[in-house]
N, C-alpha and C. Protein backbone atom coordinates (compact mmCIF):
# COMPACT_ATOMS: atom_id res chain seq x y z
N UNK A 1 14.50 43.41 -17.09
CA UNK A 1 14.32 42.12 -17.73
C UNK A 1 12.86 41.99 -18.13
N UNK A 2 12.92 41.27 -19.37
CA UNK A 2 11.08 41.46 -19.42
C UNK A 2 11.18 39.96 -19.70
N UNK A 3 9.39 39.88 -20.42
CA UNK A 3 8.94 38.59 -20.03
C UNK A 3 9.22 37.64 -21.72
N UNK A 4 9.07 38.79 -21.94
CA UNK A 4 9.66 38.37 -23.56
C UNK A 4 11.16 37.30 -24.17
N UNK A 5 11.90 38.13 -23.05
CA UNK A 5 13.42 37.36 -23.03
C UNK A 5 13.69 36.10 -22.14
N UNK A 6 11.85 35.81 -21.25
CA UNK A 6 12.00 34.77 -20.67
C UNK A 6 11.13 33.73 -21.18
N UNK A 7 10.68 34.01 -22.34
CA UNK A 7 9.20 32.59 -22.43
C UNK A 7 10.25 31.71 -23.02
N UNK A 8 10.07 30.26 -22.69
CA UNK A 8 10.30 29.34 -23.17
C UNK A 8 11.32 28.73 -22.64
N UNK A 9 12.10 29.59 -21.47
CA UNK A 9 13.03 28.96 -20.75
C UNK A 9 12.62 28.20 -19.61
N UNK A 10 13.41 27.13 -19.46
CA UNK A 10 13.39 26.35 -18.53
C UNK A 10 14.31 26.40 -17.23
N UNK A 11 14.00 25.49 -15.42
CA UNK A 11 14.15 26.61 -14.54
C UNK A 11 15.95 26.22 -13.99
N UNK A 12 16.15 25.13 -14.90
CA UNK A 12 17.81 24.76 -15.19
C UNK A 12 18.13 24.97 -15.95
N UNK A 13 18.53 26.06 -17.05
CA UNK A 13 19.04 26.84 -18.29
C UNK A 13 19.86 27.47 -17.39
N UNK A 14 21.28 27.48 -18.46
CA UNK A 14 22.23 28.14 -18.05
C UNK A 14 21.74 29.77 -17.54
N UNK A 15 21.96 30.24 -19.16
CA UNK A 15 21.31 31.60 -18.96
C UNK A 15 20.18 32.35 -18.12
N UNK A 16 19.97 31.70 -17.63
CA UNK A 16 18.64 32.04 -16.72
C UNK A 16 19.37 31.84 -14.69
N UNK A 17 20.47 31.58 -14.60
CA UNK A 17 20.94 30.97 -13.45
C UNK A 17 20.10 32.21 -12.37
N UNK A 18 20.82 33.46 -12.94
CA UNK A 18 20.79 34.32 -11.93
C UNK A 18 19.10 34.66 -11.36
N UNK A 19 18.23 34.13 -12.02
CA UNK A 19 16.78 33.77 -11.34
C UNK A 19 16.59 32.73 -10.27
N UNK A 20 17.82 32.14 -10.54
CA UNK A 20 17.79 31.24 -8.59
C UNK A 20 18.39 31.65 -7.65
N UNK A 21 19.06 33.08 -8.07
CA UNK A 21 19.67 33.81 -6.54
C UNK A 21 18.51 34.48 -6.12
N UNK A 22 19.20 35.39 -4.96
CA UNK A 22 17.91 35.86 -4.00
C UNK A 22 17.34 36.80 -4.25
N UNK A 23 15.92 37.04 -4.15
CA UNK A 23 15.20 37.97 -4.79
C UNK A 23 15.53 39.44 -4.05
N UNK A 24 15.32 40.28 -4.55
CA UNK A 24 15.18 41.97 -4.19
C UNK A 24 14.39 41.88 -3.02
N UNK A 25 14.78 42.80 -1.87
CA UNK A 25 14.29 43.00 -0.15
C UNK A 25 12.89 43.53 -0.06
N UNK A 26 12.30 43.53 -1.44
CA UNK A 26 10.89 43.85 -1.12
C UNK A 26 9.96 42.63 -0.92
N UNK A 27 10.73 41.33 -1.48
CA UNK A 27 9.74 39.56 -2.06
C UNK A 27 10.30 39.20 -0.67
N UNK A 28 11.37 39.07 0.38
CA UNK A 28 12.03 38.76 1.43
C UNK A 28 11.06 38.08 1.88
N UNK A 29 9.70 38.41 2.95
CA UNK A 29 8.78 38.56 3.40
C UNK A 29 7.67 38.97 3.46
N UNK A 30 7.56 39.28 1.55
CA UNK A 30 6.03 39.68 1.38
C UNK A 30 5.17 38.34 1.70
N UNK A 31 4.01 39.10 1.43
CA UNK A 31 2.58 38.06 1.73
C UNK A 31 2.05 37.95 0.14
N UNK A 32 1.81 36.68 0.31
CA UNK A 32 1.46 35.91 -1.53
C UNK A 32 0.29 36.59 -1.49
N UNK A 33 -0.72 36.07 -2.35
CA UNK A 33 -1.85 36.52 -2.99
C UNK A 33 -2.91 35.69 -2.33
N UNK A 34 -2.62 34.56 -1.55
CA UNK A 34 -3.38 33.82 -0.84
C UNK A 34 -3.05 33.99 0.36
N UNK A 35 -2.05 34.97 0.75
CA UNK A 35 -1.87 35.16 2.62
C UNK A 35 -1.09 34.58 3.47
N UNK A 36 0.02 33.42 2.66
CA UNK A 36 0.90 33.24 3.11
C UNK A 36 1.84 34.14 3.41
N UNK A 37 2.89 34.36 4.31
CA UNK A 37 4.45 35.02 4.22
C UNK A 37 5.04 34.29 3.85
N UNK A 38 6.08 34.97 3.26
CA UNK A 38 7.32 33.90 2.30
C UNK A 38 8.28 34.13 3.59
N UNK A 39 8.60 33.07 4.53
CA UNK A 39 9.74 32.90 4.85
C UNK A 39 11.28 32.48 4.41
N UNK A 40 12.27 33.36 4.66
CA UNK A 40 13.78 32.79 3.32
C UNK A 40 13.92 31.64 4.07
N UNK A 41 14.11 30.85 5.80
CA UNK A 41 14.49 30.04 6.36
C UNK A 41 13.78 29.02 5.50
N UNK A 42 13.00 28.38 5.16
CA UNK A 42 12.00 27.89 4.87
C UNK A 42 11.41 27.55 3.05
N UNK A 43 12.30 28.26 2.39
CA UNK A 43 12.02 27.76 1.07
C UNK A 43 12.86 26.70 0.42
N UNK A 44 11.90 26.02 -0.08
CA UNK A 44 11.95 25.03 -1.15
C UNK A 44 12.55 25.29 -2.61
N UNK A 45 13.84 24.37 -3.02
CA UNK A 45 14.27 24.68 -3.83
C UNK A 45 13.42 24.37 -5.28
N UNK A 46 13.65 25.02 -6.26
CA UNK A 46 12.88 25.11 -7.99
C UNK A 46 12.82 23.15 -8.23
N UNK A 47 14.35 22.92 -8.16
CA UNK A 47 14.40 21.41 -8.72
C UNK A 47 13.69 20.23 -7.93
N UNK A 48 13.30 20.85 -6.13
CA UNK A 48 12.74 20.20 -5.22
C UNK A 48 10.84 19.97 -5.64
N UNK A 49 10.49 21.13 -6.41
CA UNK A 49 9.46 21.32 -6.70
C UNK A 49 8.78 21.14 -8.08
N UNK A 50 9.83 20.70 -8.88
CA UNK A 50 9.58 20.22 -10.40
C UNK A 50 8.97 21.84 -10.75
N UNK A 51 9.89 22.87 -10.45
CA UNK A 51 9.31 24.30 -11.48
C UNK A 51 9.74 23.84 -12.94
N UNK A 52 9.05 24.50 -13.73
CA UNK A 52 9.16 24.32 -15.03
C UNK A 52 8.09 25.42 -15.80
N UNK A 53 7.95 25.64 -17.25
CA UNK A 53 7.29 26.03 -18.06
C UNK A 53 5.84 25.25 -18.01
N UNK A 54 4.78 26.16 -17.95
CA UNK A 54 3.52 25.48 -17.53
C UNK A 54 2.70 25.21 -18.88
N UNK A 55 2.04 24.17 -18.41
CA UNK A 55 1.17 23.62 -19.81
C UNK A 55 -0.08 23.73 -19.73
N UNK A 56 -0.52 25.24 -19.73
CA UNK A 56 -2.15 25.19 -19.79
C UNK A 56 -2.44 26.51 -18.77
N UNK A 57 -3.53 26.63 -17.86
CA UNK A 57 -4.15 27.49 -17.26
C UNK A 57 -3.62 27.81 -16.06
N UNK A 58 -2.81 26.62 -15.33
CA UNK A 58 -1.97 26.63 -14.32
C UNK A 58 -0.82 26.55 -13.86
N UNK A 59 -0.67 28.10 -13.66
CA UNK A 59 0.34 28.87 -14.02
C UNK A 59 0.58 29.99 -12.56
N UNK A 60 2.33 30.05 -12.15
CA UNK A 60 2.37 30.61 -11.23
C UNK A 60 1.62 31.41 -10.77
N UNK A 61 1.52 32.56 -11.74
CA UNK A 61 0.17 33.80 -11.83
C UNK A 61 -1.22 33.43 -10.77
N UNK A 62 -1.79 32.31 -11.33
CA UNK A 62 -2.73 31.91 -10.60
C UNK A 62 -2.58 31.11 -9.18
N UNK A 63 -1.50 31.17 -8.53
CA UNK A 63 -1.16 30.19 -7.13
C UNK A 63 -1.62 31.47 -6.09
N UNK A 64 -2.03 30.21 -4.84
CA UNK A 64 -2.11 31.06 -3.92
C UNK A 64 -0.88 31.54 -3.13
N UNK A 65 0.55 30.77 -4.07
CA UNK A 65 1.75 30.98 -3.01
C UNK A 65 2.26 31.98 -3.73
N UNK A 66 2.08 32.47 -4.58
CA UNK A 66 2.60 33.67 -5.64
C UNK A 66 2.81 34.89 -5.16
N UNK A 67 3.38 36.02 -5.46
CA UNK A 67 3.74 37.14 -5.07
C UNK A 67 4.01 37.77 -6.27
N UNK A 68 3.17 38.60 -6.57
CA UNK A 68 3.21 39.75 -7.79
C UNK A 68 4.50 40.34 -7.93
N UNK A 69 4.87 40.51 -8.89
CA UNK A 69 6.11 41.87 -9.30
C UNK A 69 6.01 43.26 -8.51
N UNK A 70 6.75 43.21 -7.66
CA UNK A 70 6.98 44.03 -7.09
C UNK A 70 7.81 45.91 -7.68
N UNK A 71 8.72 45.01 -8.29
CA UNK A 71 9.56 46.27 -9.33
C UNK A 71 9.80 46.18 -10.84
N UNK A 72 8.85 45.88 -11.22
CA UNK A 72 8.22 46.42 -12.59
C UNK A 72 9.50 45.37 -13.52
N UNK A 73 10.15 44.43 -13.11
CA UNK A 73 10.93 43.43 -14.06
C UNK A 73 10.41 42.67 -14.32
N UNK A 74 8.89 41.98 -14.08
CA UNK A 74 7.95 41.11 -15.16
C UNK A 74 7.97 39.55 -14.04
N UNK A 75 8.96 39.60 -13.11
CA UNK A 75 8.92 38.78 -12.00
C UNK A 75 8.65 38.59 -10.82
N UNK A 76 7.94 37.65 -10.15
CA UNK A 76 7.23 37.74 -8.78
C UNK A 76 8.49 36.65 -7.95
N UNK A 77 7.73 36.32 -7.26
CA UNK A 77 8.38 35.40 -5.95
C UNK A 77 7.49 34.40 -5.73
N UNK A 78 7.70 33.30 -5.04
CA UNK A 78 6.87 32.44 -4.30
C UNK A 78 7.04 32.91 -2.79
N UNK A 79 5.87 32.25 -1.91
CA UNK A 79 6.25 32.18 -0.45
C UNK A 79 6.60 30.46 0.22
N UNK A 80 6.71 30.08 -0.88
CA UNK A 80 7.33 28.63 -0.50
C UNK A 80 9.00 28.13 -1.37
N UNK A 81 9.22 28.60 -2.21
CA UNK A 81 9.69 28.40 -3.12
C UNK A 81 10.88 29.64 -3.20
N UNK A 82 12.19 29.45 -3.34
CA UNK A 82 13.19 30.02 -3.39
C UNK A 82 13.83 30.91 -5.06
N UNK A 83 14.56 32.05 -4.66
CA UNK A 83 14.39 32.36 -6.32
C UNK A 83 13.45 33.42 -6.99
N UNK A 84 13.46 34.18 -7.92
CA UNK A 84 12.53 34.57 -8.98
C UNK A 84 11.19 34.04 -9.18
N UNK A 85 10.47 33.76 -9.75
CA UNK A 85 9.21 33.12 -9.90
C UNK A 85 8.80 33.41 -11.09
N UNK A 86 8.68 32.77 -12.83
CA UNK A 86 7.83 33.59 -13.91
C UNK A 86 6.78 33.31 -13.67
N UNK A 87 5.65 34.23 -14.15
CA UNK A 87 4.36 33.95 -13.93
C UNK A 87 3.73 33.08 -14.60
N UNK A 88 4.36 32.73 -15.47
CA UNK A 88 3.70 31.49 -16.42
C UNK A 88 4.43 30.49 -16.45
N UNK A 89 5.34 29.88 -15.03
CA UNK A 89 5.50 28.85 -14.99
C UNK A 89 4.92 27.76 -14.03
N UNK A 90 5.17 26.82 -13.40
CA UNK A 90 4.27 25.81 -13.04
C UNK A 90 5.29 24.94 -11.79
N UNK A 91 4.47 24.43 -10.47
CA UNK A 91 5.57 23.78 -9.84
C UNK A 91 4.48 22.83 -9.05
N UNK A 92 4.80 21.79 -8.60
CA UNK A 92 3.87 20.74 -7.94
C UNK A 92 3.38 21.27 -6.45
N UNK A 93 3.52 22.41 -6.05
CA UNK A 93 2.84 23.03 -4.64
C UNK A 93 2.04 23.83 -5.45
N UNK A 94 1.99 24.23 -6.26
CA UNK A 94 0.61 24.80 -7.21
C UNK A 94 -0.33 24.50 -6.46
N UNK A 95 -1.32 26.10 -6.07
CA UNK A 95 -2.79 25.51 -5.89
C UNK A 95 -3.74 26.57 -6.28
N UNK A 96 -4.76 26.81 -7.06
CA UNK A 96 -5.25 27.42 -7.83
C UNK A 96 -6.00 28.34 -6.74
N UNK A 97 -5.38 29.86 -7.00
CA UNK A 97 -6.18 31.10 -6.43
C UNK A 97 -7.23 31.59 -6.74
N UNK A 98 -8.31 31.76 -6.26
CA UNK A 98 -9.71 32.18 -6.50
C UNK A 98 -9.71 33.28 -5.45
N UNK A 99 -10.35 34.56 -6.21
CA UNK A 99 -10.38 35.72 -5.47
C UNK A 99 -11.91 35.78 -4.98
């Protein structure tokens, strides 16, 4: 899947459902980019969190709850947040990563 066939979708589009099932056993319990673990007991659903298409600089990519693409399909994970993750979308636990 690339990222191409995903810009502009939103995180309740039909076509897009299968990005709210469960991610691949490598995102399970990785550690975000800010050092959280993503626990599965423990995530927050997309619609709980107002995910959506982001407007500007802040953008999943840049969260400290984020989790990089693991297998080369153009999608990460959250460690709060349940589901797929695009990198250029946006959710109200957003908090801007500085390396």
């Amino acid at each position: 899947m690339s990222l191409v066939g995903l810009a502009g979708c939103a995180s309740d589009d039909p076509q897009y459902e299968d990005l709210q099932g469960p991610v691949p056993d490598e995102y399970q319990t990785a550690t975000a980019q800010g050092g959280t673990e993503r626990s599965v007991g423990n995530l927050q659903s997309k619609a709980g969190v107002n995910y959506h298409d982001a407007q500007g600089a802040a953008i999943c990519e840049n969260c400290v709850h984020y989790i990089r693409d693991k297998n080369d399909d153009g999608l990460g994970a959250c460690s709060l947040v349940e589901g797929y993750i695009e990198p250029n979308a946006w959710c109200t636990i957003y908090a801007r990563h500085t390396e």
